[in-house]
C-alpha atoms as a PDB file:
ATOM      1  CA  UNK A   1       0.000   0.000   0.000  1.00  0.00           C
ATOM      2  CA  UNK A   2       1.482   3.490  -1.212  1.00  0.00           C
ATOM      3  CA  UNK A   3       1.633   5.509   2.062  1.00  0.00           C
ATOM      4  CA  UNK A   4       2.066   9.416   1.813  1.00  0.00           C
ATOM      5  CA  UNK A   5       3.945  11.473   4.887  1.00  0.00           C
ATOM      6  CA  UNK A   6       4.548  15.040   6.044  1.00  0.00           C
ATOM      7  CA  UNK A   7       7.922  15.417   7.612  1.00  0.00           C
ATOM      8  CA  UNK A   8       9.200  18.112   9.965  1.00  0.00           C
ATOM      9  CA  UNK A   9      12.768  17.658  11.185  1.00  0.00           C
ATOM     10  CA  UNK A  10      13.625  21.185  13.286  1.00  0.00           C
ATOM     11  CA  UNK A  11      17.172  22.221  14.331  1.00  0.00           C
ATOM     12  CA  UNK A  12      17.939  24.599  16.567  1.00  0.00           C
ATOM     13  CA  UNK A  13      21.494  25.599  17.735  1.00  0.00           C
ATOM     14  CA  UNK A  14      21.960  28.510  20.543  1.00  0.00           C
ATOM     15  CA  UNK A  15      25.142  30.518  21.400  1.00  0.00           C
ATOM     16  CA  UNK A  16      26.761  31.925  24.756  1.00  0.00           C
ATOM     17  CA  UNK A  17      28.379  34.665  22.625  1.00  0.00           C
ATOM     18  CA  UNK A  18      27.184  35.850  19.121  1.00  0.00           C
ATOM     19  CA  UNK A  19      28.347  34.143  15.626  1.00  0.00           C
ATOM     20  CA  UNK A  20      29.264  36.328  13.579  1.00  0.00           C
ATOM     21  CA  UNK A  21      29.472  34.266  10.384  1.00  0.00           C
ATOM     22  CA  UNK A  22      28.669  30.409   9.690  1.00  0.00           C
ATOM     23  CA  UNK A  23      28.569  28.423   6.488  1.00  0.00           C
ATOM     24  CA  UNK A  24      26.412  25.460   6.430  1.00  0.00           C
ATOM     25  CA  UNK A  25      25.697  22.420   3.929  1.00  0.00           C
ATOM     26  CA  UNK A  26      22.138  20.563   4.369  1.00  0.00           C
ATOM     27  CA  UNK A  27      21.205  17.059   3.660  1.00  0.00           C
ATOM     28  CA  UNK A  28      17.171  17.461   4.577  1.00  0.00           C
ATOM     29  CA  UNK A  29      15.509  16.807   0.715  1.00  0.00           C
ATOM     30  CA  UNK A  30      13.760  13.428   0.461  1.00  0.00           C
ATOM     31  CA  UNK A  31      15.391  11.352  -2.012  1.00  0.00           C
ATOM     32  CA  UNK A  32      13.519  10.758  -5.295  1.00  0.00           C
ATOM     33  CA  UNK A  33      13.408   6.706  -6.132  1.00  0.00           C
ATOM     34  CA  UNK A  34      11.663   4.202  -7.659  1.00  0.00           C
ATOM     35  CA  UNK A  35       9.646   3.870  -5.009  1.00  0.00           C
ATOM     36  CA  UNK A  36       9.595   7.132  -3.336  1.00  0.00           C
ATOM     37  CA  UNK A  37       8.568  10.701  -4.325  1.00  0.00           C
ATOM     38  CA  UNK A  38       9.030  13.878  -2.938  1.00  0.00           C
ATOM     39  CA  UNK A  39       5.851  15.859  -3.887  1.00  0.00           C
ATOM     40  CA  UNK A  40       6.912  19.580  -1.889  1.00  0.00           C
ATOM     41  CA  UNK A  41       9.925  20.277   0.492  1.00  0.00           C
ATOM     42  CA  UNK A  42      10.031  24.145   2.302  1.00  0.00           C
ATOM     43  CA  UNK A  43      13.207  25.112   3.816  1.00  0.00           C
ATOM     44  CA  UNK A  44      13.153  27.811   7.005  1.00  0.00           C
ATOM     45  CA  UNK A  45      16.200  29.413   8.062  1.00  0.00           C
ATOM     46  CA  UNK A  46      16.116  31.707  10.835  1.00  0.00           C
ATOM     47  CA  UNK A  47      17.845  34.007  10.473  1.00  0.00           C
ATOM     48  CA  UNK A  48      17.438  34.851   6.855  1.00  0.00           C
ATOM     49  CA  UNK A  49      20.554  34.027   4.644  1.00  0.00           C
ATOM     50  CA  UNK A  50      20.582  36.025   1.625  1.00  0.00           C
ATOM     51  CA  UNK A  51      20.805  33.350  -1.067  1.00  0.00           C
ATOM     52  CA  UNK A  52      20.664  29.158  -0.413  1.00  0.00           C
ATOM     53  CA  UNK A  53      21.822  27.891  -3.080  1.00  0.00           C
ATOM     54  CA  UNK A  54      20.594  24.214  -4.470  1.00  0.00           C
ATOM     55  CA  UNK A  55      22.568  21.202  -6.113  1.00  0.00           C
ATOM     56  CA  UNK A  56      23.045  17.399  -6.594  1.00  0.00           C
ATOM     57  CA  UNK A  57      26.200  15.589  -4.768  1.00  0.00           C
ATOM     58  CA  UNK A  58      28.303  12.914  -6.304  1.00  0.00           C
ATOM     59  CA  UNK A  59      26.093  10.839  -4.999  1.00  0.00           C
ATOM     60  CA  UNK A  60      22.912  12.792  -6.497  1.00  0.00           C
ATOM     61  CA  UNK A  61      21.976  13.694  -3.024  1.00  0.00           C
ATOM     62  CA  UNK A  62      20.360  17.327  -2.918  1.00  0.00           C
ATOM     63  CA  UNK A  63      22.056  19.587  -1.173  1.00  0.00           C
ATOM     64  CA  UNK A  64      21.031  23.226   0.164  1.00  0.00           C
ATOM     65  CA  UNK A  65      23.808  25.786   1.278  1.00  0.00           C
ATOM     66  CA  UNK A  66      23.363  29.077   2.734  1.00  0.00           C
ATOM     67  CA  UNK A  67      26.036  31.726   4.823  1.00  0.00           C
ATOM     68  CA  UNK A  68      24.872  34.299   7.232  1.00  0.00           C
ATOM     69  CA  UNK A  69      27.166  37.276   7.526  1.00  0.00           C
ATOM     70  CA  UNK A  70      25.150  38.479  10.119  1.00  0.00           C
ATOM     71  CA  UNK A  71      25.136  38.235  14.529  1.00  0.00           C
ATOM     72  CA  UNK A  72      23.284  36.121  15.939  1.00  0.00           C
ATOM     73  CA  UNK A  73      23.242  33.884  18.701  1.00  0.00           C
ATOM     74  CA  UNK A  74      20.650  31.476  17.795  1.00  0.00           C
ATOM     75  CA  UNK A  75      20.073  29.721  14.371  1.00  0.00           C
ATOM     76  CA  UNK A  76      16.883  27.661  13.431  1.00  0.00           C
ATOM     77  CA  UNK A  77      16.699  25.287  10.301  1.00  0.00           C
ATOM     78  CA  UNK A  78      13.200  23.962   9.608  1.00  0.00           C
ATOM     79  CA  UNK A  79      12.823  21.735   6.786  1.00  0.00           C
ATOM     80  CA  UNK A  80       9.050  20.772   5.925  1.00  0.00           C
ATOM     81  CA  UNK A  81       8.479  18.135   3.080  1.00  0.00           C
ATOM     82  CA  UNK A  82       5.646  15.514   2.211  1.00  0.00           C
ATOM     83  CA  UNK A  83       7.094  12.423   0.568  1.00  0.00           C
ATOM     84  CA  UNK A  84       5.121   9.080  -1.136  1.00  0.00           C
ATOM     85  CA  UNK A  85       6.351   5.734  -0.742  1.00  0.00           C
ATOM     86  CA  UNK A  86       4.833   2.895  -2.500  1.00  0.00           C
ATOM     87  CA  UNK A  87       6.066  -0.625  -1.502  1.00  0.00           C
ATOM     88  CA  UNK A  88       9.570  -1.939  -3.531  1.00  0.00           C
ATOM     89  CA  UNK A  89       9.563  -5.036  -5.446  1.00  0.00           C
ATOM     90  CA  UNK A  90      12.106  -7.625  -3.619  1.00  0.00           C
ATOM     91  CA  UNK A  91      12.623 -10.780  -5.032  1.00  0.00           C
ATOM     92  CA  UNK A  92      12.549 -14.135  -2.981  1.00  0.00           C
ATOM     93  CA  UNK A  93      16.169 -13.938  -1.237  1.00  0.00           C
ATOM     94  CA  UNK A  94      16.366 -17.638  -1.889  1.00  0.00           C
ATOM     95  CA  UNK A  95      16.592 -16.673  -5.925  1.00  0.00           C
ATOM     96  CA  UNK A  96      19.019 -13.734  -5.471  1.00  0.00           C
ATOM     97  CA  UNK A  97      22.472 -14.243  -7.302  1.00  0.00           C
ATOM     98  CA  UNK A  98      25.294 -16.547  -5.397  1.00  0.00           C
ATOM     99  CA  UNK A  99      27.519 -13.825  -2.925  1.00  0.00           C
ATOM    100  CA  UNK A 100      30.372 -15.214  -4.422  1.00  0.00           C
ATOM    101  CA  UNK A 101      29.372 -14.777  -8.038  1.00  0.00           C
ATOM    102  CA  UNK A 102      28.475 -10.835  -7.506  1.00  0.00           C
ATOM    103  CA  UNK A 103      31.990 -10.430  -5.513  1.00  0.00           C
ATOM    104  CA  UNK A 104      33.724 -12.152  -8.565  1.00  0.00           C
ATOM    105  CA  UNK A 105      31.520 -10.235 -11.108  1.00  0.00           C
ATOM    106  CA  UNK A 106      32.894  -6.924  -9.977  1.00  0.00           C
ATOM    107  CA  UNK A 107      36.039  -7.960  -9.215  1.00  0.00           C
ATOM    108  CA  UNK A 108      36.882  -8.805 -12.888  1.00  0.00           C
ATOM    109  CA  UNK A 109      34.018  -6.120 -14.205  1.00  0.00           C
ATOM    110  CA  UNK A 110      32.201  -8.516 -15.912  1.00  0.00           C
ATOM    111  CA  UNK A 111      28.927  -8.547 -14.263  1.00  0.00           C
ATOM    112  CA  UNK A 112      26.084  -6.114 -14.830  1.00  0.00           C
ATOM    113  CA  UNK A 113      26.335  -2.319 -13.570  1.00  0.00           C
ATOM    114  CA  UNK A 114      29.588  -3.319 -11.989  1.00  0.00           C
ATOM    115  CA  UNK A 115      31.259   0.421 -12.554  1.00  0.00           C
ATOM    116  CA  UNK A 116      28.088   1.739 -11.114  1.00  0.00           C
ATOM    117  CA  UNK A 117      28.426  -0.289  -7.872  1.00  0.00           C
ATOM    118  CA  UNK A 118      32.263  -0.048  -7.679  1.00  0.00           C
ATOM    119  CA  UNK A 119      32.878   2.941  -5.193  1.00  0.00           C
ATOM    120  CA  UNK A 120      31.099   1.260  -2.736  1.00  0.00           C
ATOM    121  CA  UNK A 121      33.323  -1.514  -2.588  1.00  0.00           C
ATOM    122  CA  UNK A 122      36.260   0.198  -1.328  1.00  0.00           C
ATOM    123  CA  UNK A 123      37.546   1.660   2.264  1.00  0.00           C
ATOM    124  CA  UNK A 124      35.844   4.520   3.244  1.00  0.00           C
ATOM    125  CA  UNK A 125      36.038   7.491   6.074  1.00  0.00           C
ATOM    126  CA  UNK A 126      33.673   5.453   8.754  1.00  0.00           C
ATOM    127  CA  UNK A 127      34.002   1.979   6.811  1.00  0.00           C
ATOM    128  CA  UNK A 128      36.963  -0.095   5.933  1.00  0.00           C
ATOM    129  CA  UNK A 129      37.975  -3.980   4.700  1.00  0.00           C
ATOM    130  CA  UNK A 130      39.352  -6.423   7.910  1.00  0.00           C
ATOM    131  CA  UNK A 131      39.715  -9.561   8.986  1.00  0.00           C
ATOM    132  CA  UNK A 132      37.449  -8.982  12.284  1.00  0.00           C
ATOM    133  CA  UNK A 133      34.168  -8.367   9.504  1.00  0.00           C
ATOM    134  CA  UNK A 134      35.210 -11.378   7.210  1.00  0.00           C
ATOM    135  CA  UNK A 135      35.257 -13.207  10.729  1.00  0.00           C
ATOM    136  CA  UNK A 136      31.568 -12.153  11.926  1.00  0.00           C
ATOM    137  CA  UNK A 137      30.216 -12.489   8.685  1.00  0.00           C
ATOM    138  CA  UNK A 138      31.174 -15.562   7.574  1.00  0.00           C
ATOM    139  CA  UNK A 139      28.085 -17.521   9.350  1.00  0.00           C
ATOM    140  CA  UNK A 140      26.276 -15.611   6.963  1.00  0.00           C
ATOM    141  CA  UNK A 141      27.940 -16.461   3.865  1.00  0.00           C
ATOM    142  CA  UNK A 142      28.830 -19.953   3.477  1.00  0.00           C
ATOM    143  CA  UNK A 143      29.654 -20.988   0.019  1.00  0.00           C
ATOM    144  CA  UNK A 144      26.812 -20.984  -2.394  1.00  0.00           C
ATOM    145  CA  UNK A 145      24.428 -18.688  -0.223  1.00  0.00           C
ATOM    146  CA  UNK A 146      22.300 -16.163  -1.772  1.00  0.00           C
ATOM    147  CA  UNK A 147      23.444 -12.783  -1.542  1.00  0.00           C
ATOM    148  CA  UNK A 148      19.820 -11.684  -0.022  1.00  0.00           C
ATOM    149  CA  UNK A 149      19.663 -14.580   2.502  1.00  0.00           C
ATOM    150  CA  UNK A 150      22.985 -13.864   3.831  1.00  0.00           C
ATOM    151  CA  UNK A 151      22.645 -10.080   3.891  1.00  0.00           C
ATOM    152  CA  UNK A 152      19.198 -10.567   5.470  1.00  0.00           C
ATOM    153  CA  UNK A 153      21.430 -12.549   8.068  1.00  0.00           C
ATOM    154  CA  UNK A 154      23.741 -10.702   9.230  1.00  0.00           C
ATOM    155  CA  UNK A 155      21.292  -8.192   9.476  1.00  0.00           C
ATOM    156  CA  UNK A 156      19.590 -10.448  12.312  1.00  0.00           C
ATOM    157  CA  UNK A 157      22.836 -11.193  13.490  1.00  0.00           C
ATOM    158  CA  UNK A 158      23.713  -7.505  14.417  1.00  0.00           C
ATOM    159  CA  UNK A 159      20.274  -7.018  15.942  1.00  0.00           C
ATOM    160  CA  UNK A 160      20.524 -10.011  18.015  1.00  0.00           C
ATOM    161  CA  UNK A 161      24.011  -8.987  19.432  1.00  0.00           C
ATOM    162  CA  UNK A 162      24.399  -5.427  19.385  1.00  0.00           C
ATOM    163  CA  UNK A 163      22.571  -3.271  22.103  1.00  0.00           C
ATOM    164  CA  UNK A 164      21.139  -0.080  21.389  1.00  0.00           C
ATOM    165  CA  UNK A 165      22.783   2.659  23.220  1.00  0.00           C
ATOM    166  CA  UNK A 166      22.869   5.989  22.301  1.00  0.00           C
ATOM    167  CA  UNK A 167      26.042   6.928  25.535  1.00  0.00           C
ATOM    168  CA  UNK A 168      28.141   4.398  23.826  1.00  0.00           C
ATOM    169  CA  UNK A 169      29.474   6.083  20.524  1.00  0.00           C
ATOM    170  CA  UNK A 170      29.830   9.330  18.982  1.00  0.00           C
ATOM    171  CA  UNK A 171      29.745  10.226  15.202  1.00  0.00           C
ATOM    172  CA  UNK A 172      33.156   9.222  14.361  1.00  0.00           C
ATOM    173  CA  UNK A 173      33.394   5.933  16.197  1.00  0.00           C
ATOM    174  CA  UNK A 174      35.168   3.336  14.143  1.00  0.00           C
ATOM    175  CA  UNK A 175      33.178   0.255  12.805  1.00  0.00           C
ATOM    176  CA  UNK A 176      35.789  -1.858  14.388  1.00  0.00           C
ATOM    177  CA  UNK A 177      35.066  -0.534  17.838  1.00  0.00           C
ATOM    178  CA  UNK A 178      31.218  -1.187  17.907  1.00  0.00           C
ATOM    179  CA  UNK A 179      32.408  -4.477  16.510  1.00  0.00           C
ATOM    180  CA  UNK A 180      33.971  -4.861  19.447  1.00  0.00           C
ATOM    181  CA  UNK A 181      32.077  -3.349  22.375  1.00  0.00           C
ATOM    182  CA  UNK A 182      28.447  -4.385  20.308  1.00  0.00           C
ATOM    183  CA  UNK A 183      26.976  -1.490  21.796  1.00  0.00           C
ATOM    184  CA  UNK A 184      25.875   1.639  19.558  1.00  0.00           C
ATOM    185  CA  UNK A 185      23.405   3.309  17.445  1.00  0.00           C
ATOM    186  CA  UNK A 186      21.430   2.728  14.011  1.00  0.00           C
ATOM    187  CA  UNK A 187      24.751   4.604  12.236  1.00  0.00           C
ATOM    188  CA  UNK A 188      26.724   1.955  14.322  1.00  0.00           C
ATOM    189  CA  UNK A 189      24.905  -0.487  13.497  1.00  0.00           C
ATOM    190  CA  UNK A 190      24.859   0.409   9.298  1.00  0.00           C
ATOM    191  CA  UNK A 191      28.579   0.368   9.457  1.00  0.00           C
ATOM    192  CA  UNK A 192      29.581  -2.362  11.028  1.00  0.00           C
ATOM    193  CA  UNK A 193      27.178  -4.209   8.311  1.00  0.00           C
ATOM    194  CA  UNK A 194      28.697  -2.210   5.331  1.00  0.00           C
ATOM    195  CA  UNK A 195      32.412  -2.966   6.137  1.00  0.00           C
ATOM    196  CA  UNK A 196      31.197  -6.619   6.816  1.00  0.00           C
ATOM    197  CA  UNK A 197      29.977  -6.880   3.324  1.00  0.00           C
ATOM    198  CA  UNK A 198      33.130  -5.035   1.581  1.00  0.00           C
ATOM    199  CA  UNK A 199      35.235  -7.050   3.356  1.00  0.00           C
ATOM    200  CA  UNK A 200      33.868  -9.655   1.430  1.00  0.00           C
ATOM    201  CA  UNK A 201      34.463  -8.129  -1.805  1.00  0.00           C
ATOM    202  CA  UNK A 202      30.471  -7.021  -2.056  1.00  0.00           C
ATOM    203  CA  UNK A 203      29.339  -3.068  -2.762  1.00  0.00           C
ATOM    204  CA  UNK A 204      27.271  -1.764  -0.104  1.00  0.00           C
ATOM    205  CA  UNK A 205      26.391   2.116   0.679  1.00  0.00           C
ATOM    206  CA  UNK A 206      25.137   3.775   3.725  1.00  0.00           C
ATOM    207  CA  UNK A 207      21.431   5.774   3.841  1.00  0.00           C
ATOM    208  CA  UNK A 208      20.229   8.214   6.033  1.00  0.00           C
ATOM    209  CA  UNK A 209      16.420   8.697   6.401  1.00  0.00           C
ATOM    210  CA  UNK A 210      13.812   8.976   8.769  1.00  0.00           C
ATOM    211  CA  UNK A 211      10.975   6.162   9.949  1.00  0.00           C
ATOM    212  CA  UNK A 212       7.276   6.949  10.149  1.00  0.00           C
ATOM    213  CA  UNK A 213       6.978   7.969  13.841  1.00  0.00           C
ATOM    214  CA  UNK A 214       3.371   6.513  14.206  1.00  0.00           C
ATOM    215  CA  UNK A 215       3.484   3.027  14.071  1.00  0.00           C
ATOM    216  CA  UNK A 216       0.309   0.983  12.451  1.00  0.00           C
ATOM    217  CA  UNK A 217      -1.967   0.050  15.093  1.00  0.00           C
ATOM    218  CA  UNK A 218      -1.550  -3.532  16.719  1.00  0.00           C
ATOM    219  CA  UNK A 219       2.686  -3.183  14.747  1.00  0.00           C
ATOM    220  CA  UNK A 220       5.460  -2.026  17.685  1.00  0.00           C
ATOM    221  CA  UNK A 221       6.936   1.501  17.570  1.00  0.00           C
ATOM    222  CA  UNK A 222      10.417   1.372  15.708  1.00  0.00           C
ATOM    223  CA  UNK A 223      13.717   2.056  17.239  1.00  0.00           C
ATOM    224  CA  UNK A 224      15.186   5.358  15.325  1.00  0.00           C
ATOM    225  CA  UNK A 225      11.515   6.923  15.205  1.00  0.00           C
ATOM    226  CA  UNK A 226      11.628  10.786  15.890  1.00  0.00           C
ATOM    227  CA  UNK A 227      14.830  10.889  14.598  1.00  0.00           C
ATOM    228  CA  UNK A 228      17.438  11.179  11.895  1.00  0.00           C
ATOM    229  CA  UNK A 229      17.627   6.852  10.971  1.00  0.00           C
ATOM    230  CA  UNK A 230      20.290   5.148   8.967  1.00  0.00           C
ATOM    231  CA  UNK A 231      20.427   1.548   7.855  1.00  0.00           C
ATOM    232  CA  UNK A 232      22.482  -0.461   4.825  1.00  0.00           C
ATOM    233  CA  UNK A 233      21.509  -1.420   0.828  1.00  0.00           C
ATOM    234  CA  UNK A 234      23.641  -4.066  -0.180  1.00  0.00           C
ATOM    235  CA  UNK A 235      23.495  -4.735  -4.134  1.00  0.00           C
ATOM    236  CA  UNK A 236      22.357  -7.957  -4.783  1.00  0.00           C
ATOM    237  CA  UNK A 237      22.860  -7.772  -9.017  1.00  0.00           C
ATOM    238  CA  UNK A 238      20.295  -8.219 -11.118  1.00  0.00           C
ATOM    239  CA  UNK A 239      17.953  -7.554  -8.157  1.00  0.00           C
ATOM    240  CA  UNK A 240      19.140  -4.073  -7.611  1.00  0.00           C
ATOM    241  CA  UNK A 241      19.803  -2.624  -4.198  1.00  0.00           C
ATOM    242  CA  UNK A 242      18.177  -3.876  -1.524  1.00  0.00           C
ATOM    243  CA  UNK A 243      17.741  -1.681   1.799  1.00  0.00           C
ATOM    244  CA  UNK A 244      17.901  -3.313   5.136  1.00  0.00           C
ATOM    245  CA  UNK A 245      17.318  -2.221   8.678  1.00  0.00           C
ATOM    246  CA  UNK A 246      19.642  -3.684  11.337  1.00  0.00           C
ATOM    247  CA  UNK A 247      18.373  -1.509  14.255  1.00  0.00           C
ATOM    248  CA  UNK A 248      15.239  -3.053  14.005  1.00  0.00           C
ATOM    249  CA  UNK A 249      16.118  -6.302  11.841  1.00  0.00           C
ATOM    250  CA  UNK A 250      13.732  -5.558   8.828  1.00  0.00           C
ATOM    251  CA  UNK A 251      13.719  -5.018   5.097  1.00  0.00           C
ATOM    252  CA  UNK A 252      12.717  -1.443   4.114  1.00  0.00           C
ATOM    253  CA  UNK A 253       9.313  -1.193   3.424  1.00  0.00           C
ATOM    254  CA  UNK A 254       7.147   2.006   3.531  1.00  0.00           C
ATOM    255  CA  UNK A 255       7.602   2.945   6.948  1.00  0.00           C
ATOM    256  CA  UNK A 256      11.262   3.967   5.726  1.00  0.00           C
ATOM    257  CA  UNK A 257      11.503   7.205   3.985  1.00  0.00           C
ATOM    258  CA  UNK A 258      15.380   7.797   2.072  1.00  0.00           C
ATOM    259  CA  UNK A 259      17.117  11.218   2.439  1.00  0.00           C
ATOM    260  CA  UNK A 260      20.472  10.460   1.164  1.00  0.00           C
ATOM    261  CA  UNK A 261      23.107   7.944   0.463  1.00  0.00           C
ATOM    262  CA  UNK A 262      26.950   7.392   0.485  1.00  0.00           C
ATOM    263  CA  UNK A 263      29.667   5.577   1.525  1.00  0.00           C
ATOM    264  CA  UNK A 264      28.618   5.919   5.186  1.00  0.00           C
ATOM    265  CA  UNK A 265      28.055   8.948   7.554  1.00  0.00           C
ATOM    266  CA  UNK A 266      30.499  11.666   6.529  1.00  0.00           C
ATOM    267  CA  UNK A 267      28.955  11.588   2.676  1.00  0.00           C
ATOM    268  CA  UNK A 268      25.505  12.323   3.835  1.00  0.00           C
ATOM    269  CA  UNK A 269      25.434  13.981   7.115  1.00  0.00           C
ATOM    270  CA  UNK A 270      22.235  16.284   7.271  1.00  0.00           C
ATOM    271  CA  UNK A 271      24.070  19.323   8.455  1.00  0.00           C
ATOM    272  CA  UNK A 272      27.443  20.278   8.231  1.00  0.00           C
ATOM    273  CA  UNK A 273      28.648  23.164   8.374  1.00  0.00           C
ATOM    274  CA  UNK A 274      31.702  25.851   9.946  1.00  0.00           C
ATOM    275  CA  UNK A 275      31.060  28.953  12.413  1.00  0.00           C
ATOM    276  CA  UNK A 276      33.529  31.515  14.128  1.00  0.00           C
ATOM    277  CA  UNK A 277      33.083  32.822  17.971  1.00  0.00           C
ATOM    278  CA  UNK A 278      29.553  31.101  19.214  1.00  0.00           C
ATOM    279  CA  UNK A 279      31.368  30.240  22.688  1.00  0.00           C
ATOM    280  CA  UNK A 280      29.622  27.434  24.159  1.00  0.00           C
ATOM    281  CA  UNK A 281      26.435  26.254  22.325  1.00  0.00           C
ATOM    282  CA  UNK A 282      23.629  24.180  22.497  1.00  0.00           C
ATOM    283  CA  UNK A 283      21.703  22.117  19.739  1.00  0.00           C
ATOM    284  CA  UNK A 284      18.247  20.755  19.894  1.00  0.00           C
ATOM    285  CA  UNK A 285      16.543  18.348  17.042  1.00  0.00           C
ATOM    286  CA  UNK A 286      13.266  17.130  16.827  1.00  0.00           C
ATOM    287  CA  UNK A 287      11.717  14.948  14.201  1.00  0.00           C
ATOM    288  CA  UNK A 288       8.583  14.442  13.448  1.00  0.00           C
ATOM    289  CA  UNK A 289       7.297  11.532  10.207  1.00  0.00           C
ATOM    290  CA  UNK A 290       3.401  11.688  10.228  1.00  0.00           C
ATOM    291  CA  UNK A 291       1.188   9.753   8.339  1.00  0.00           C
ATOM    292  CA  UNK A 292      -0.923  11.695   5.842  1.00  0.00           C
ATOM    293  CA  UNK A 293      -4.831  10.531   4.906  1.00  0.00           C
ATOM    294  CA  UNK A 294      -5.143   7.061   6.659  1.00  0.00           C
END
């Protein structure tokens, strides 16, 4: 069933001493796909820049950027948007292409779309090939497994053994250190997954989104709701990329809505940006993912 949303993710930073000039980069547009559409996004900036200027990443992520030249000690980013998401088309995992046949098809650029999927094969800022994600993962892929089953897998895997803590890890913690404390958050969670599967010689690429933050009735509230979310696609060939959810062991369906995606974190954070003076400072976020017409 196509569900439609209205989205309101607020940020709101406040400074001891006044900021005289910032520059800032935003990540808050809906991503257009297959199976999702972003029918209006409004963008509030308090105060007014002069100019935001609009374009498409490497990664054909939209991107907003804006500088204030002016004082201020508090700055508030509002992005509204209403978004459509109709269910994707996933084959049976069981009939998805062998792992090792998709590692091998890129590997001597044979297969299919193989330049397309190639820079998400390699080591990354937040995601990198080792020995310790060959290690966990190889339950998942014995010889001759589907590349679905076994990604579906290890996403249970990291659910089952990994505890969700936000105190545990900050924005730049390594993969291999949730690895090895298993405590973290959905962006822990995506890369430890992603370096898993590069490790073994299979693209995979990090998304940032948002989860519908009104679960349907009788279904359990999601972990990551009324929040910035993240989870892994891996590519499974023929069958496209395929988005899974290890916070809250599922395959993407319509209560995930796509902002952006990269190699992990750093290519898609929503905000990034640089200030001068500000002193201390304080940020608040809210999100808010709200069914429309049910």
């Amino acid at each position: 069933m196509t569900l439609k949303y209205r989205i309101v993710h607020s940020t709101e930073y406040q400074y001891s001493d006044p900021v005289p000039v910032c520059h800032n980069h935003l990540r808050l547009t809906p991503r257009e796909t297959p199976y999702t559409r972003c029918t209006s996004h409004r963008l509030l900036i308090r105060p007014v820049p002069d100019n935001v200027a609009k374009r498409k990443d490497w990664f054909g992520n939209i991107v907003q950027s804006f500088t204030l030249d002016e004082s201020h000690r508090r700055l508030l980013l509002a992005a509204t948007s209403r978004v459509t998401v109709s269910p994707q088309t996933i084959p049976p995992p069981e009939q998805t292409l062998k792992w090792e046949d998709i590692a091998a098809g890129v590997r001597s650029q044979t297969i299919n779309d193989w330049f397309d999927v190639t820079e998400f094969l390699f080591d990354s800022s937040l995601a990198s090939h080792d020995g310790i994600f060959r290690d966990y993962a190889a339950d998942c892929f014995p010889a001759g497994q589907p590349i679905l089953v076994g990604a579906i897998a290890l996403m249970s895997k990291i659910f089952r053994e990994f505890k969700y803590d936000p105190r545990a890890t900050t924005v730049v913690t390594r993969p291999s250190e949730s690895l090895a404390q298993k405590h973290g958050v959905c962006q822990d969670f995506a890369h430890v997954a992603i370096s898993c599967l590069r490790s073994l010689g299979l693209p995979a690429r990090y998304v940032s989104g948002y989860l519908r933050t009104i679960p349907p009735e009788g279904k359990p509230r999601l972990v990551g709701a009324d929040a910035s979310h993240a989870w892994f696609a891996v590519w499974c060939g023929e069958a496209g990329w395929i988005d899974l959810d290890p916070t809250n062991d599922k395959v993407c369906g319509t209560d995930h809505i796509p902002i952006a995606w990269g190699r992990d974190y750093s290519d898609v954070a929503p905000i990034r940006g640089v200030f001068t003076g500000g002193g201390q400072h304080t940020l608040n976020v809210s999100v808010d993912v709200e069914p429309v017409g049910e």
